[in-house]
PDB file of N, CA and C in Angstrom:
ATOM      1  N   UNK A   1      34.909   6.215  37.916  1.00  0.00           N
ATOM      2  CA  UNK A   1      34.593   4.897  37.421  1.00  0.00           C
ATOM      3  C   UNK A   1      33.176   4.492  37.819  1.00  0.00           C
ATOM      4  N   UNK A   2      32.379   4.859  38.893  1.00  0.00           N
ATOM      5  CA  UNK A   2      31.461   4.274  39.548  1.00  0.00           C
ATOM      6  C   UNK A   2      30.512   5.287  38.898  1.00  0.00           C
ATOM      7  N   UNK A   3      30.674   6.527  37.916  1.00  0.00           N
ATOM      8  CA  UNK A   3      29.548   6.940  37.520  1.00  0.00           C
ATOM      9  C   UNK A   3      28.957   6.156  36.131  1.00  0.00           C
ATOM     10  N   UNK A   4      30.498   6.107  35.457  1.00  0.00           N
ATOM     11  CA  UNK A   4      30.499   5.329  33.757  1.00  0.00           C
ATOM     12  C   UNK A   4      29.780   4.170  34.483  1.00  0.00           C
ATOM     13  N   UNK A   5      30.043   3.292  35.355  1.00  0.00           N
ATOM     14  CA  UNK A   5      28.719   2.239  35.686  1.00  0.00           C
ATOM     15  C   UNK A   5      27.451   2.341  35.665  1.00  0.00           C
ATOM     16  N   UNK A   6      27.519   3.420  36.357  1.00  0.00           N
ATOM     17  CA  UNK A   6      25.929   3.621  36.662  1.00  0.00           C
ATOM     18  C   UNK A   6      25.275   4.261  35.480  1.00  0.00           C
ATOM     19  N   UNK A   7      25.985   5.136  34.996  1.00  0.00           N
ATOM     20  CA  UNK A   7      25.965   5.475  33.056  1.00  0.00           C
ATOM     21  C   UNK A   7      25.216   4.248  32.176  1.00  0.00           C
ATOM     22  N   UNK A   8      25.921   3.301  32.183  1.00  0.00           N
ATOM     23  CA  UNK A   8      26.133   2.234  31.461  1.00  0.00           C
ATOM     24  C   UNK A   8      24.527   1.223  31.961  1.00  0.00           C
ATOM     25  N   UNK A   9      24.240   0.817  33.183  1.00  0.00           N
ATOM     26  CA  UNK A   9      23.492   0.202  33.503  1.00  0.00           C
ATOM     27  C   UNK A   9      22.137   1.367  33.318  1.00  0.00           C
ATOM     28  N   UNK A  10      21.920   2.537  33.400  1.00  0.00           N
ATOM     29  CA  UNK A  10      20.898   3.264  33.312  1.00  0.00           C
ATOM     30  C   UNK A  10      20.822   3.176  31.631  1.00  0.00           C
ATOM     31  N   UNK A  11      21.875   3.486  31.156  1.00  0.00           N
ATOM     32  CA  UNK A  11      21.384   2.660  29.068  1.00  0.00           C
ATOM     33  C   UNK A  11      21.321   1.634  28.768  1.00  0.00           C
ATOM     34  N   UNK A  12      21.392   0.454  29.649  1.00  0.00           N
ATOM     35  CA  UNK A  12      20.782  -0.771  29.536  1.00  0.00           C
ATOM     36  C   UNK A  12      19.766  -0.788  30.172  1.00  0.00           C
ATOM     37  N   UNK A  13      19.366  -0.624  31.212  1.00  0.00           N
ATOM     38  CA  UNK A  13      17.567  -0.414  30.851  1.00  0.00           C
ATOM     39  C   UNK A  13      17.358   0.044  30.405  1.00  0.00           C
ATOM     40  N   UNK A  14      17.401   1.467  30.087  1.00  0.00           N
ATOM     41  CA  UNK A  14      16.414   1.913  29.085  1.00  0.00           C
ATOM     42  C   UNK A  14      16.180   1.032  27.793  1.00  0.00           C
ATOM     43  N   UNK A  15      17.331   0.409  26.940  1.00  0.00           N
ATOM     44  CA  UNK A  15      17.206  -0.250  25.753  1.00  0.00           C
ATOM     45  C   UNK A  15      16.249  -1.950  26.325  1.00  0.00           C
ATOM     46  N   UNK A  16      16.382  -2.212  27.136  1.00  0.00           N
ATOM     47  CA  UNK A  16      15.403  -3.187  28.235  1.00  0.00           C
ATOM     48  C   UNK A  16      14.271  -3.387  28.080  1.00  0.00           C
ATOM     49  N   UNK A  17      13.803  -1.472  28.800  1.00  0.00           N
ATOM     50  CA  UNK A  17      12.510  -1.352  28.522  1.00  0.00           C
ATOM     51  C   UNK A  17      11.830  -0.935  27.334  1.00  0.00           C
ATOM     52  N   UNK A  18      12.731  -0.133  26.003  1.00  0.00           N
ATOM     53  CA  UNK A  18      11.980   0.407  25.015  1.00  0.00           C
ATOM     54  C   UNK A  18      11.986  -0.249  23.765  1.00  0.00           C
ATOM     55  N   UNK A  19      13.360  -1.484  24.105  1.00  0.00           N
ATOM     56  CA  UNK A  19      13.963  -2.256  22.756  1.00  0.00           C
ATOM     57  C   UNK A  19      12.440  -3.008  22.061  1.00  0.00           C
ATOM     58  N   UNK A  20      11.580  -3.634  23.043  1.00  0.00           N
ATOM     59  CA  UNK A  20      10.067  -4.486  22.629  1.00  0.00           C
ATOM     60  C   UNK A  20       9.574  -3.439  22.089  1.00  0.00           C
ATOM     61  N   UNK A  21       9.605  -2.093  22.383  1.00  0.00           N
ATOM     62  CA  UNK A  21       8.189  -1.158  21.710  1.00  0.00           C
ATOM     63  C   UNK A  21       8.785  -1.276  20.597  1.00  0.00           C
ATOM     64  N   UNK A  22      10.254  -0.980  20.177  1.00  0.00           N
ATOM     65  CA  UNK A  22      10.237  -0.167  19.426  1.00  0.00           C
ATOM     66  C   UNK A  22      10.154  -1.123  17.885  1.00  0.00           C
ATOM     67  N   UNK A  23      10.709  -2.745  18.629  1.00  0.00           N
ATOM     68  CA  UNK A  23      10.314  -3.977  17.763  1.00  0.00           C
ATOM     69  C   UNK A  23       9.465  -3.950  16.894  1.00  0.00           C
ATOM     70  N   UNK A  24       7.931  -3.727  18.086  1.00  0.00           N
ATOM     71  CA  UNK A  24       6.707  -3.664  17.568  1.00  0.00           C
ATOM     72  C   UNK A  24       6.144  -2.396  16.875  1.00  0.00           C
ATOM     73  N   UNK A  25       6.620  -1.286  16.501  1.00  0.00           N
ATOM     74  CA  UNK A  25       6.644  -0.705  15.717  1.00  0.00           C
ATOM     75  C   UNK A  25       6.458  -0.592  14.540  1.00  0.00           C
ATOM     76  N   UNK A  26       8.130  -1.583  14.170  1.00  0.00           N
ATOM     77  CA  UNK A  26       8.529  -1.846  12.846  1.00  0.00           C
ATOM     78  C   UNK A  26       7.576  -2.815  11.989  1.00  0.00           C
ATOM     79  N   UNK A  27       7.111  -3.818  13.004  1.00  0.00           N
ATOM     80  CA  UNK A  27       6.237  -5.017  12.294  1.00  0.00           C
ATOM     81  C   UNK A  27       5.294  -4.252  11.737  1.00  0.00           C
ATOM     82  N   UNK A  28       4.247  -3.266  12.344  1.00  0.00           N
ATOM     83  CA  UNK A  28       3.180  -2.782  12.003  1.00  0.00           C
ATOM     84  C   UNK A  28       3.648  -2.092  10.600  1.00  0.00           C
ATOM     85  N   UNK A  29       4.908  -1.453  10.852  1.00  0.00           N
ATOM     86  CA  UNK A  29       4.866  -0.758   9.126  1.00  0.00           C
ATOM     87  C   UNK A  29       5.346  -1.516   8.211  1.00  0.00           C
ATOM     88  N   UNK A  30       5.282  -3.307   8.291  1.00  0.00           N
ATOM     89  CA  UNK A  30       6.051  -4.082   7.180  1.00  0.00           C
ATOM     90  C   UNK A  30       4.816  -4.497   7.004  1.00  0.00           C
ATOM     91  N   UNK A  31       3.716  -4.676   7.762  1.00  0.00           N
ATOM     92  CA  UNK A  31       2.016  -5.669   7.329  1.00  0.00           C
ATOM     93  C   UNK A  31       1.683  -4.966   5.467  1.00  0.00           C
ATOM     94  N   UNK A  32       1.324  -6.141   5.244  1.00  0.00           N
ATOM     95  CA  UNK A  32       0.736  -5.837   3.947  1.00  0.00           C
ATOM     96  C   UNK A  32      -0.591  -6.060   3.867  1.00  0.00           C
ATOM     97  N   UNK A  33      -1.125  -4.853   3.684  1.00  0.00           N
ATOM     98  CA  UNK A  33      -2.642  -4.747   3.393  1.00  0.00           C
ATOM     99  C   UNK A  33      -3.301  -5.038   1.942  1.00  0.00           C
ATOM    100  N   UNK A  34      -3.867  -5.650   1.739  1.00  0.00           N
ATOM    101  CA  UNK A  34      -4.561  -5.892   0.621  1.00  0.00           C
ATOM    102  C   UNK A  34      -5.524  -5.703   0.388  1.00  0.00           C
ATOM    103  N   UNK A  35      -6.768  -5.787  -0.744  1.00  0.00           N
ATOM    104  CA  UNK A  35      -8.093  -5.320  -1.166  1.00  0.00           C
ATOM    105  C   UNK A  35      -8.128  -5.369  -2.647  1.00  0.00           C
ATOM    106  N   UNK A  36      -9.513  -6.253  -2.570  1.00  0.00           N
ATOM    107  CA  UNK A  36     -10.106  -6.648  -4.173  1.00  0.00           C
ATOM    108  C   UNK A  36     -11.206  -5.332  -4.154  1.00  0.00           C
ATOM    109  N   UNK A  37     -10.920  -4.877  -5.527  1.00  0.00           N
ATOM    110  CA  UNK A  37     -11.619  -3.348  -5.884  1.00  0.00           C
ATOM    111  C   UNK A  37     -12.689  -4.372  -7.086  1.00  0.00           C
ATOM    112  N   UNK A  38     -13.450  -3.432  -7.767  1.00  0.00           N
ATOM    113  CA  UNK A  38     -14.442  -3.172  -8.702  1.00  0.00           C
ATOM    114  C   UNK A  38     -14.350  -2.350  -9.660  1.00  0.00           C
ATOM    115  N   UNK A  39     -13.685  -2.147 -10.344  1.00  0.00           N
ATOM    116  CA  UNK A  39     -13.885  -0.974 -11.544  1.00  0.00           C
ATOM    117  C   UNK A  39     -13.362  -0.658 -12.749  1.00  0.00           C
ATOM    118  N   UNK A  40     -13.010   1.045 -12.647  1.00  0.00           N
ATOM    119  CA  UNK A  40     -12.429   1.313 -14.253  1.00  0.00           C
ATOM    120  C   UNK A  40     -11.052   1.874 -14.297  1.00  0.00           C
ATOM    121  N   UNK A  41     -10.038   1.454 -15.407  1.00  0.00           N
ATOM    122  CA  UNK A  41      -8.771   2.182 -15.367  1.00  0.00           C
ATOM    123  C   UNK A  41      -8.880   3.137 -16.310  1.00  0.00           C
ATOM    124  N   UNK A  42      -8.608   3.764 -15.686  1.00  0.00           N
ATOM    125  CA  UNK A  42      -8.192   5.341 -16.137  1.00  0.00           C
ATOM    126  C   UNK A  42      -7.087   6.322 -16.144  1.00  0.00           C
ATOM    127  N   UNK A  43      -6.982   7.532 -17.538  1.00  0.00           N
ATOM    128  CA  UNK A  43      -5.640   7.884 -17.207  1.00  0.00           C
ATOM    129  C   UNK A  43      -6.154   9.227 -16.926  1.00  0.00           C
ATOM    130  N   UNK A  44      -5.144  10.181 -16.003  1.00  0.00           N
ATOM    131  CA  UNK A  44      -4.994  11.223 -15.309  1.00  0.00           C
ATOM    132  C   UNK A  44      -3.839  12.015 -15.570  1.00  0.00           C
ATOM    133  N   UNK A  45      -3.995  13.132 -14.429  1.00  0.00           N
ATOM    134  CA  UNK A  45      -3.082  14.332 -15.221  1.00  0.00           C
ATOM    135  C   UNK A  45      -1.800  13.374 -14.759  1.00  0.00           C
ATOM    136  N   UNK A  46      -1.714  12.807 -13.276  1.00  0.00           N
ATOM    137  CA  UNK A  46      -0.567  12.699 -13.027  1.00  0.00           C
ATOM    138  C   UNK A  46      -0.496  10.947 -12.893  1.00  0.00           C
ATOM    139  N   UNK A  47      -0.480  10.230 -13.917  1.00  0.00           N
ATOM    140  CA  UNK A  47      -0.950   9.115 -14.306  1.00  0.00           C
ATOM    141  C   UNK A  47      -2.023   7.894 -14.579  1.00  0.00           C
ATOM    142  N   UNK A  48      -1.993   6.732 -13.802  1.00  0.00           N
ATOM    143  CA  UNK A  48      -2.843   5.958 -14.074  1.00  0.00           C
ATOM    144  C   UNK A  48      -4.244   5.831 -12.440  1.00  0.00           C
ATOM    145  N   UNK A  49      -5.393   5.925 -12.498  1.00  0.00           N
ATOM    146  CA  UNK A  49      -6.052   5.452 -11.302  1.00  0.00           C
ATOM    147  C   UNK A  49      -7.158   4.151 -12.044  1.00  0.00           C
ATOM    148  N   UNK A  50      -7.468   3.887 -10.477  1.00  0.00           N
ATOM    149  CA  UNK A  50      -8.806   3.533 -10.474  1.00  0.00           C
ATOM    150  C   UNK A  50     -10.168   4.144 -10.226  1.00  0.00           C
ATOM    151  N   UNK A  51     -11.048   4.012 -11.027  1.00  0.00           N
ATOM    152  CA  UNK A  51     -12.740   4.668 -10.237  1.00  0.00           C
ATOM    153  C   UNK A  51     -13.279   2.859  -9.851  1.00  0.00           C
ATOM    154  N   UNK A  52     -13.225   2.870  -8.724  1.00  0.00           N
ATOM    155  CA  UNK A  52     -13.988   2.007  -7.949  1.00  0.00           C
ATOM    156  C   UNK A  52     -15.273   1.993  -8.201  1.00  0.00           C
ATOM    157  N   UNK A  53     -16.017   1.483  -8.313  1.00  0.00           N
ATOM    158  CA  UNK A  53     -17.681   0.774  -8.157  1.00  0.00           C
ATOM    159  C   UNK A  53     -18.326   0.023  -7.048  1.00  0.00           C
ATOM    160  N   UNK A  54     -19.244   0.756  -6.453  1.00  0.00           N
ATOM    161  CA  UNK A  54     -19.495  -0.458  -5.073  1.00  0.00           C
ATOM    162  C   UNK A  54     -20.626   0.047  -5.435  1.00  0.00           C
ATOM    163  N   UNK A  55     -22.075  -0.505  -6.376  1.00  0.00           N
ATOM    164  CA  UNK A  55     -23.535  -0.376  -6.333  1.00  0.00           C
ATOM    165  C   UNK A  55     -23.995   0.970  -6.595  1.00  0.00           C
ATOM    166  N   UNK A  56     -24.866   1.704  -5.822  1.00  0.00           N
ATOM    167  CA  UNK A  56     -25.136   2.656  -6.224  1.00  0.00           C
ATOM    168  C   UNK A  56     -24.107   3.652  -5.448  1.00  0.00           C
ATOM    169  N   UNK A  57     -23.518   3.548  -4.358  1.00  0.00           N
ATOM    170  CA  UNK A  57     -22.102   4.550  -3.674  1.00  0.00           C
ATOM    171  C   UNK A  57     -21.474   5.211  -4.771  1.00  0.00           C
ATOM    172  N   UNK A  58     -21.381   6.443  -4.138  1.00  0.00           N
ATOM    173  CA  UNK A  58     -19.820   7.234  -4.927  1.00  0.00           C
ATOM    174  C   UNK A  58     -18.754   6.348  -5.300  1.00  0.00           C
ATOM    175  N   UNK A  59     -18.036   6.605  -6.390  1.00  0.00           N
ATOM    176  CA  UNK A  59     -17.039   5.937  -6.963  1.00  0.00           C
ATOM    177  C   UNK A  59     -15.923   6.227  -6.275  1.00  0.00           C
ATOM    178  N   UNK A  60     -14.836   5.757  -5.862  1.00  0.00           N
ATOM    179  CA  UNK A  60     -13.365   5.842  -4.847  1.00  0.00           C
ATOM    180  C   UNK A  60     -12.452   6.010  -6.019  1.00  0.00           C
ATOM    181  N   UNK A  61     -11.061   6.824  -5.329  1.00  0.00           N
ATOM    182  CA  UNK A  61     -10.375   6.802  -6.512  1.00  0.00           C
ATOM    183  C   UNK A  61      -8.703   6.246  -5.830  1.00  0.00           C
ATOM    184  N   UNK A  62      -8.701   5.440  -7.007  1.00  0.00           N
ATOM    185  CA  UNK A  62      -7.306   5.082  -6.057  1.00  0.00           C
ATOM    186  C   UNK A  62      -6.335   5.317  -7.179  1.00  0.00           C
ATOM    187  N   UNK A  63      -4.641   6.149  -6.625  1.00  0.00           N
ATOM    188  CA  UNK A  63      -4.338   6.320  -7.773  1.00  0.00           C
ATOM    189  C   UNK A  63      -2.849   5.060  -8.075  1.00  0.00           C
ATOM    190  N   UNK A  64      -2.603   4.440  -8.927  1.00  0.00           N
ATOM    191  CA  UNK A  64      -1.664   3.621  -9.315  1.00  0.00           C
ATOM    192  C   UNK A  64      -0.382   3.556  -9.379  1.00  0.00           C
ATOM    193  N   UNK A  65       0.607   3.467  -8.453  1.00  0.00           N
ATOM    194  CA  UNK A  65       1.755   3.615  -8.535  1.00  0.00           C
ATOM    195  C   UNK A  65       2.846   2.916  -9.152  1.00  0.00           C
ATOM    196  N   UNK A  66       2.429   1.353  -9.735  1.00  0.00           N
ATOM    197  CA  UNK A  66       3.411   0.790 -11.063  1.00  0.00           C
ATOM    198  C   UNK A  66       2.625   0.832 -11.949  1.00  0.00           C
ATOM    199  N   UNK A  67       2.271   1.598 -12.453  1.00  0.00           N
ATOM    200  CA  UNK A  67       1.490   2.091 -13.430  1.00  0.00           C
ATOM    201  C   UNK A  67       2.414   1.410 -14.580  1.00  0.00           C
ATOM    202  N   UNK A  68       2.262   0.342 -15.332  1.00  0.00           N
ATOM    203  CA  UNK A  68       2.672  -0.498 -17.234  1.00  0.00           C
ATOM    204  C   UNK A  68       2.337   0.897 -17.944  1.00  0.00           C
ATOM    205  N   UNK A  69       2.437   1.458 -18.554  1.00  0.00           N
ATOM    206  CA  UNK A  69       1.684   1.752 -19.810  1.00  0.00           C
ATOM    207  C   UNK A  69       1.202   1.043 -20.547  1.00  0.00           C
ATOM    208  N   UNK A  70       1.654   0.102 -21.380  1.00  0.00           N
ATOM    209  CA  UNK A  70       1.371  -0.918 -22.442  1.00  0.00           C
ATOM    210  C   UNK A  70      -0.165  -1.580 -21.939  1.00  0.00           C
ATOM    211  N   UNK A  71       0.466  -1.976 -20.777  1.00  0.00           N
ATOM    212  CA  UNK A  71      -0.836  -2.861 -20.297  1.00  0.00           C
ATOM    213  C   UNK A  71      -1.945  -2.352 -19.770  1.00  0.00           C
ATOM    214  N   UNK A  72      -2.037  -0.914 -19.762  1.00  0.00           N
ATOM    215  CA  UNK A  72      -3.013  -0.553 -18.834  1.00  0.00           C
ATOM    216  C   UNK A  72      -4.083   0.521 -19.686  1.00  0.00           C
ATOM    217  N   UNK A  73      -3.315   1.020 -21.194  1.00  0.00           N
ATOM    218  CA  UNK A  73      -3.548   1.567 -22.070  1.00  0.00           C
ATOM    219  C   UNK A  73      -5.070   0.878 -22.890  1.00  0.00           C
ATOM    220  N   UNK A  74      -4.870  -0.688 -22.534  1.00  0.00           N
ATOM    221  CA  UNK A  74      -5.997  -1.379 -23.460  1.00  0.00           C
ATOM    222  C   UNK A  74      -7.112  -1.169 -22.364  1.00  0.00           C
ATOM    223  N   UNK A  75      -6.704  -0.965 -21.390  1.00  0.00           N
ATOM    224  CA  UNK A  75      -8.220  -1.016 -20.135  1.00  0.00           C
ATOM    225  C   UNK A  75      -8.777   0.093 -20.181  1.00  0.00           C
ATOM    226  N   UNK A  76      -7.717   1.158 -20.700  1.00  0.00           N
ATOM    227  CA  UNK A  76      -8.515   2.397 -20.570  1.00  0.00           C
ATOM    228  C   UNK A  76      -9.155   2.611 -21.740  1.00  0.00           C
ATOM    229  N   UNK A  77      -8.495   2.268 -22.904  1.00  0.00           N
ATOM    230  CA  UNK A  77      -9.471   2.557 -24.281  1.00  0.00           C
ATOM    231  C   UNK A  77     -11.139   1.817 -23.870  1.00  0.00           C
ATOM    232  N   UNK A  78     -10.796   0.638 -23.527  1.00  0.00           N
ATOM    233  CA  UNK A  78     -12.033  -0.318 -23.585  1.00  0.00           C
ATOM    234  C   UNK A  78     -13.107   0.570 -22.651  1.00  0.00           C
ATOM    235  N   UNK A  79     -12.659   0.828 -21.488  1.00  0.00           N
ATOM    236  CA  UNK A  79     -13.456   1.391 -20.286  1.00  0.00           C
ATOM    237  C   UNK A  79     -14.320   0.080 -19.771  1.00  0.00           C
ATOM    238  N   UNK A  80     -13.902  -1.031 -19.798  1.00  0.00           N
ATOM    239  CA  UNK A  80     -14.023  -1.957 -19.356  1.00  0.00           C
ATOM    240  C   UNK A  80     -14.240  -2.322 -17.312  1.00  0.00           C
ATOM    241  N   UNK A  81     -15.394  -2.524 -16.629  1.00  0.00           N
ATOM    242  CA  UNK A  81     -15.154  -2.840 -15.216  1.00  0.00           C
ATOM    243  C   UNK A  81     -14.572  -4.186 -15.196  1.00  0.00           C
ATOM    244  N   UNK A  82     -13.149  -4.283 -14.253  1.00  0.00           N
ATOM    245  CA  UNK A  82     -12.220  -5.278 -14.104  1.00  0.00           C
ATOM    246  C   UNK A  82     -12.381  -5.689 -12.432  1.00  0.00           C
ATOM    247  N   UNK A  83     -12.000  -6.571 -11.825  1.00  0.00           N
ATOM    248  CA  UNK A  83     -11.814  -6.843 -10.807  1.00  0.00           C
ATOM    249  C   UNK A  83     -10.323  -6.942 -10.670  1.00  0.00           C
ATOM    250  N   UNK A  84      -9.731  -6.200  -9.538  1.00  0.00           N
ATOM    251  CA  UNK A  84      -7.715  -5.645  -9.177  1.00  0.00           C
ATOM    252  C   UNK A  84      -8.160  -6.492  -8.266  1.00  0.00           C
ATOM    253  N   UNK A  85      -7.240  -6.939  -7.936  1.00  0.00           N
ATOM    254  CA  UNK A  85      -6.065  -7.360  -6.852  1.00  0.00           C
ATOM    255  C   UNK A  85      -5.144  -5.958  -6.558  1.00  0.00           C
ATOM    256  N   UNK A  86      -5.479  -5.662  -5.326  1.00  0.00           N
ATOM    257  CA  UNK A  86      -4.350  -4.383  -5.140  1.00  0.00           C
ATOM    258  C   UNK A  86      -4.001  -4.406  -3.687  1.00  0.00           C
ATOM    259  N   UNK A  87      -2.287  -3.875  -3.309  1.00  0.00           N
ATOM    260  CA  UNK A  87      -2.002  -3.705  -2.202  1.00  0.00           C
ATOM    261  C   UNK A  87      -1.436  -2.166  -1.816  1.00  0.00           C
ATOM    262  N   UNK A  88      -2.346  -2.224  -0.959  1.00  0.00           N
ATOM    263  CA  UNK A  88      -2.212  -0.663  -0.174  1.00  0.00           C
ATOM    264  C   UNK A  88      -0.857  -0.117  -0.067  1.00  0.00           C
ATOM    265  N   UNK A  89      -0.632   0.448  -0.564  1.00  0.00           N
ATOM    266  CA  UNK A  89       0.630   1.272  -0.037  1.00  0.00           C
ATOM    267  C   UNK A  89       0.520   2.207   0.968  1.00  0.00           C
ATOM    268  N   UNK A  90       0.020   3.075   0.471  1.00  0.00           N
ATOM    269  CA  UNK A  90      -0.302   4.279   1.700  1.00  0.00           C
ATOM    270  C   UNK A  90      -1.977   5.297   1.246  1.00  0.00           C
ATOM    271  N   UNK A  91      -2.287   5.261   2.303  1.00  0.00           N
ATOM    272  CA  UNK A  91      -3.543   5.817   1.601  1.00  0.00           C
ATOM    273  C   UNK A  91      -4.958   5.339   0.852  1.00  0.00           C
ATOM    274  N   UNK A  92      -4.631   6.294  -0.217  1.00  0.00           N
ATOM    275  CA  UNK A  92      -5.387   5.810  -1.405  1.00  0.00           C
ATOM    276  C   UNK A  92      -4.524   5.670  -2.808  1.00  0.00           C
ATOM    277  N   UNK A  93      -3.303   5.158  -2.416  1.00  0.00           N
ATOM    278  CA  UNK A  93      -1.806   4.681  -3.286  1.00  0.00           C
ATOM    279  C   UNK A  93      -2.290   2.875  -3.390  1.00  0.00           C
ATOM    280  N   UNK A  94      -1.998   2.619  -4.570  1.00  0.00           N
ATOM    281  CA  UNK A  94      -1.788   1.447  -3.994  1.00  0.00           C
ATOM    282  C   UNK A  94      -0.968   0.865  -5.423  1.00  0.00           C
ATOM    283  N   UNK A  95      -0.774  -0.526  -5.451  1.00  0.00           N
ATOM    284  CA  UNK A  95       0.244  -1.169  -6.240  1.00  0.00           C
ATOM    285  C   UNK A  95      -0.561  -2.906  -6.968  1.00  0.00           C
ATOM    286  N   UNK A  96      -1.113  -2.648  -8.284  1.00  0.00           N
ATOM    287  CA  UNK A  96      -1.816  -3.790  -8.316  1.00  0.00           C
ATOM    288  C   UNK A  96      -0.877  -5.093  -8.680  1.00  0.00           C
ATOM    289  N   UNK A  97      -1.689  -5.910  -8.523  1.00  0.00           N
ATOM    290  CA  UNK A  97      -1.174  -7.841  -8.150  1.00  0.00           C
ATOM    291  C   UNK A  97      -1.833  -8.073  -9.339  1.00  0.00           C
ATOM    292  N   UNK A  98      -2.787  -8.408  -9.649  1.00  0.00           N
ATOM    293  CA  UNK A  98      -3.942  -8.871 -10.568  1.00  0.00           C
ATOM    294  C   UNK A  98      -4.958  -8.397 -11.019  1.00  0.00           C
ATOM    295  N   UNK A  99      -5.023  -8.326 -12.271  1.00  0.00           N
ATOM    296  CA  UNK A  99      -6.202  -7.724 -13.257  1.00  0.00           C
ATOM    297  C   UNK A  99      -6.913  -8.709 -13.573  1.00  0.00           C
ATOM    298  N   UNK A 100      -7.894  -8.909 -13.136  1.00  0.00           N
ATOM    299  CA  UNK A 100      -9.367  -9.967 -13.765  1.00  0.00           C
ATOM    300  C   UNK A 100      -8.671 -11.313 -13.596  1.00  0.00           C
ATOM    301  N   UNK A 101      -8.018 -11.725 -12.231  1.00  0.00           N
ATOM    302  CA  UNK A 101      -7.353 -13.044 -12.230  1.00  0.00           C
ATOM    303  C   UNK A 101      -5.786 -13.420 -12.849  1.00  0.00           C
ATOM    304  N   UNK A 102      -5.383 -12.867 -13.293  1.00  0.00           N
ATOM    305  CA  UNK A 102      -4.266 -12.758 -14.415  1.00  0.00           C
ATOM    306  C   UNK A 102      -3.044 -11.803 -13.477  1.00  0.00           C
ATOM    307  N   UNK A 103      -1.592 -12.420 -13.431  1.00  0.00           N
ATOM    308  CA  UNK A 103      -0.984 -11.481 -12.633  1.00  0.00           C
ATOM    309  C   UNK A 103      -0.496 -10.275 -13.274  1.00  0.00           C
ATOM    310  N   UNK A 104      -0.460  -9.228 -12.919  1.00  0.00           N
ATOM    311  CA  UNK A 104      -0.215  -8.300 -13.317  1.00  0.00           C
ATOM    312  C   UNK A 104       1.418  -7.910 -13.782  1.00  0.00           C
ATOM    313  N   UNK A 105       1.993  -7.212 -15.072  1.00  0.00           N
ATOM    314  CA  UNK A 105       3.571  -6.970 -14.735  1.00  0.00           C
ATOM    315  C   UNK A 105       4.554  -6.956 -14.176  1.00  0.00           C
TER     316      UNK A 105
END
């Protein structure tokens, strides 16, 4: 009986001391990152991206993961530079909010 105690109180600290880390963990992978881009929509082998524009810099490519068809089809014919609203998913993934002010699908 006196070991299941001591059992028992040695897995309550531990959950004591690691229960806060492991809290703070989770928050960090729920933050939502966001970022206003510059550029052109475009289609690809394996769907829709962006080519970013920042001045004279290399162009960034970010590729689109709720990719509309319908809606995203007129940006690419035009080749039009738009200002996104986009939130990071992972990477260079991301998921747009807003096209030129206007919410997106």
């Amino acid at each position: 009986m006196k070991k299941r105690q001591t059992f028992l109180l040695l897995v309550a600290a531990i959950f004591l001391v690691f229960g806060p880390l492991a809290d703070q963990g989770s928050e960090a992978q729920t933050s939502v990152r966001k970022m206003n881009l510059t550029g052109e929509i475009a289609k690809a082998r394996h769907g829709y991206i962006i080519r970013s524009r920042r001045g004279n810099a290399p162009s960034e490519i970010f590729t689109i993961l709720n990719s509309e068809p319908k809606t995203l089809d007129g940006f690419v014919k035009s080749e039009k530079t738009v200002s996104i609203e986009v939130r990071i998913v992972s990477g260079d993934n991301v998921e747009i909010e807003k096209i030129d002010g206007k919410k997106y699908p």
